[in-house]
Protein backbone atom coordinates (compact mmCIF):
# COMPACT_ATOMS: atom_id res chain seq x y z
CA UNK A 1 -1.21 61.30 -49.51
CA UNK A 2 -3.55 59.93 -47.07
CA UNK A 3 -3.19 59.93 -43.22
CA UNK A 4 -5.25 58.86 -40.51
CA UNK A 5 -6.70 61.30 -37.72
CA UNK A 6 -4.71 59.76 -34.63
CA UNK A 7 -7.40 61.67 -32.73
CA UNK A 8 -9.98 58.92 -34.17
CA UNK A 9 -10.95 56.40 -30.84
CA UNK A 10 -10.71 53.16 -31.60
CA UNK A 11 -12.47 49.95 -28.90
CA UNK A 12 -10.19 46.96 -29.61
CA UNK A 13 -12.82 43.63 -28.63
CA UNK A 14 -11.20 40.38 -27.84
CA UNK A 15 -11.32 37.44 -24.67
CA UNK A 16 -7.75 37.24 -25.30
CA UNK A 17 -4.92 40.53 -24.57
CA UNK A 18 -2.23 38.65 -27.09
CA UNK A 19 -5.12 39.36 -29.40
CA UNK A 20 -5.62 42.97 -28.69
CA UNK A 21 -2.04 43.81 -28.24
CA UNK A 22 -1.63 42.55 -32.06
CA UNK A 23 -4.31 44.17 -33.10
CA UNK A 24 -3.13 47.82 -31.29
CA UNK A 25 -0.09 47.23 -32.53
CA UNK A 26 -0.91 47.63 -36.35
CA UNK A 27 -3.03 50.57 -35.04
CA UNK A 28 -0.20 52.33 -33.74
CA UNK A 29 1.19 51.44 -37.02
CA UNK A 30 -0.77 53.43 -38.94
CA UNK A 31 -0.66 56.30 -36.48
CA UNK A 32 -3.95 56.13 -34.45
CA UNK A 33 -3.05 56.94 -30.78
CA UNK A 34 -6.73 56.51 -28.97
CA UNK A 35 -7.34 53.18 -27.55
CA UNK A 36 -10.45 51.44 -25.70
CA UNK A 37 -10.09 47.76 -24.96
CA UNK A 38 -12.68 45.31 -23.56
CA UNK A 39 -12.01 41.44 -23.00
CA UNK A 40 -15.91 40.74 -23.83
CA UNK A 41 -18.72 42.30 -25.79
CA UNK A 42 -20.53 43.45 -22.43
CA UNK A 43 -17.88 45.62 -21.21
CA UNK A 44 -16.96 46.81 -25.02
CA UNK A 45 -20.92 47.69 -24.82
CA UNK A 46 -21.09 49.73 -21.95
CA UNK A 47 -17.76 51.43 -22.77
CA UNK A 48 -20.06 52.16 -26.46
CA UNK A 49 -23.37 52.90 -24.74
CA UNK A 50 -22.40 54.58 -21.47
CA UNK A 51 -18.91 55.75 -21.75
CA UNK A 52 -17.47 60.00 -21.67
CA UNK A 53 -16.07 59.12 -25.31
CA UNK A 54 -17.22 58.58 -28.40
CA UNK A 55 -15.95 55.45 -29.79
CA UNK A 56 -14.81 55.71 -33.85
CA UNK A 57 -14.54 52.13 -35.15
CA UNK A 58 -15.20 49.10 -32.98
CA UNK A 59 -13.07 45.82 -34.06
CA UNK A 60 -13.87 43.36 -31.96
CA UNK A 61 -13.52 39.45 -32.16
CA UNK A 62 -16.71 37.06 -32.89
CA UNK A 63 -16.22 34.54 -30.20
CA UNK A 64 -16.37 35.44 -26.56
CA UNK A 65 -17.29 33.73 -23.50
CA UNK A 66 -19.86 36.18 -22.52
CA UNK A 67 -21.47 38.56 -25.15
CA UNK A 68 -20.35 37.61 -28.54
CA UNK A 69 -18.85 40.13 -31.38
CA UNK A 70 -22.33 39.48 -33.06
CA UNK A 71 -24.34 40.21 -30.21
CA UNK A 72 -21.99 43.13 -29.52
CA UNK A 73 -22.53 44.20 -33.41
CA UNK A 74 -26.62 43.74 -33.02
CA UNK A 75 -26.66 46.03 -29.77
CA UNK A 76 -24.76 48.88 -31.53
CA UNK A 77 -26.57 48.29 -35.02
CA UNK A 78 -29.65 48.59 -33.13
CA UNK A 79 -29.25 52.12 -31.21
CA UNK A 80 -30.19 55.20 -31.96
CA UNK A 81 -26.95 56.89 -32.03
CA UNK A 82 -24.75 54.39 -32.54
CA UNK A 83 -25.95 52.37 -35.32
CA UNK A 84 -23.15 53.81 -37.73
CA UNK A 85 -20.54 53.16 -35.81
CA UNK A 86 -18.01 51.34 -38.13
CA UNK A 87 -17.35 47.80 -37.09
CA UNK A 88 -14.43 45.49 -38.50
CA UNK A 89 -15.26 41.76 -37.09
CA UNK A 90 -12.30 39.42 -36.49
CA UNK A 91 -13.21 35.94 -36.87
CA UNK A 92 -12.18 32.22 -36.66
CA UNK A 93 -15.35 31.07 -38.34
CA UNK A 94 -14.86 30.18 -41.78
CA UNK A 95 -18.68 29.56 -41.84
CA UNK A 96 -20.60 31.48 -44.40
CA UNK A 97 -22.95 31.56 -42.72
CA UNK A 98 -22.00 32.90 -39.91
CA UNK A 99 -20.50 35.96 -41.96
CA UNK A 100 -24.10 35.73 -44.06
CA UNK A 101 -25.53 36.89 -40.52
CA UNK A 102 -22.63 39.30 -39.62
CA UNK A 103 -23.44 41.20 -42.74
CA UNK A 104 -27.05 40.96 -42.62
CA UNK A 105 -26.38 43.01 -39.06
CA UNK A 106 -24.34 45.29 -41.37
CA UNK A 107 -20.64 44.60 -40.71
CA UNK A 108 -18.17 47.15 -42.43
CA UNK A 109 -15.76 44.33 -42.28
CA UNK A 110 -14.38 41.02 -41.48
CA UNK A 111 -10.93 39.66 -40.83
CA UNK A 112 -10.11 36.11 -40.46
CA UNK A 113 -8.03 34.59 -38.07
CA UNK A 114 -5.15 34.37 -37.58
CA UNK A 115 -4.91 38.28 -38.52
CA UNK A 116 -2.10 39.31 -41.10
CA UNK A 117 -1.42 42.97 -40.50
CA UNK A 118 -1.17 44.02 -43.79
CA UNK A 119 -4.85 42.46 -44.31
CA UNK A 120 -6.19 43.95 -41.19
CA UNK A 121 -4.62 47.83 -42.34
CA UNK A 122 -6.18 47.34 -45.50
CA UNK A 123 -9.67 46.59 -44.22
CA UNK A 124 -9.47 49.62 -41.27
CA UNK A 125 -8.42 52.08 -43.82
CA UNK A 126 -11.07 50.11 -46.49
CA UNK A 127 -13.35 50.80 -43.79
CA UNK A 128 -12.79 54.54 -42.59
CA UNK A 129 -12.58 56.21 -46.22
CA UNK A 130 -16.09 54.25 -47.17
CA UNK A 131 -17.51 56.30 -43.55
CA UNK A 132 -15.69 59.59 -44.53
CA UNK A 133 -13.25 59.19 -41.54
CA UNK A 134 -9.79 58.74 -43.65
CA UNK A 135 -8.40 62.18 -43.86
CA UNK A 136 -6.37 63.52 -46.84
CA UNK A 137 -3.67 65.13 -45.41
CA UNK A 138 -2.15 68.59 -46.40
């Protein structure tokens, strides 16, 4: 049996709380207890870049009235320490290519809007066994 590490930090990204308490929600699901939230992708950025913890896995939503999800994903992909920082996108867009450029940055993952739980569980745990961060448990 598999189990997460509730110890794991997780930044939930979104302009809208309904969002992020839906998304925390299916966290605390699945048994992660460590939660970061940011209502834009500047915030979420300096909570990444300048904040006392390490962040995990970033899921954060594409469109945001200040620093996008993409941006957001660009900035992290592009530092030195942070680059592998998993990063599940949640998007509206149904554009390819917007997702085409999302994955060029190196997404680990995208969920579309609106957000089915059991979709969004699969892709986090999808996400953390293919960075070694799903934990077999005893």
């Amino acid at each position: 049996k598999k189990m997460v590490d509730p110890k794991l930090r997780i930044l939930v990204v979104d302009d809208m709380s309904s969002m992020r308490k839906i998304i925390i929600k299916v966290l605390k699901e699945m048994g992660f207890t460590e939660f970061s939230e940011a209502n834009d992708g500047q915030p979420a950025w300096e909570l990444l870049n300048g904040g006392q913890t390490k962040i995990d896995l970033v899921i954060s939503d594409w469109n945001m009235p200040g620093v996008t999800g993409l941006e957001l994903l660009r900035n992290v992909r592009g530092h030195a320490t942070l680059k592998t920082t998993p990063f599940i996108m949640v998007t509206a867009e149904t554009e390819a290519h917007q997702i085409a450029e999302a994955i060029k940055l190196q997404v680990d993952n995208y969920v579309t809007k609106p957000v089915a739980p059991v979709v969004l569980r699969e892709k986090i745990e999808a996400t953390l066994k293919r960075k070694g961060l799903w934990k077999a448990a005893a």
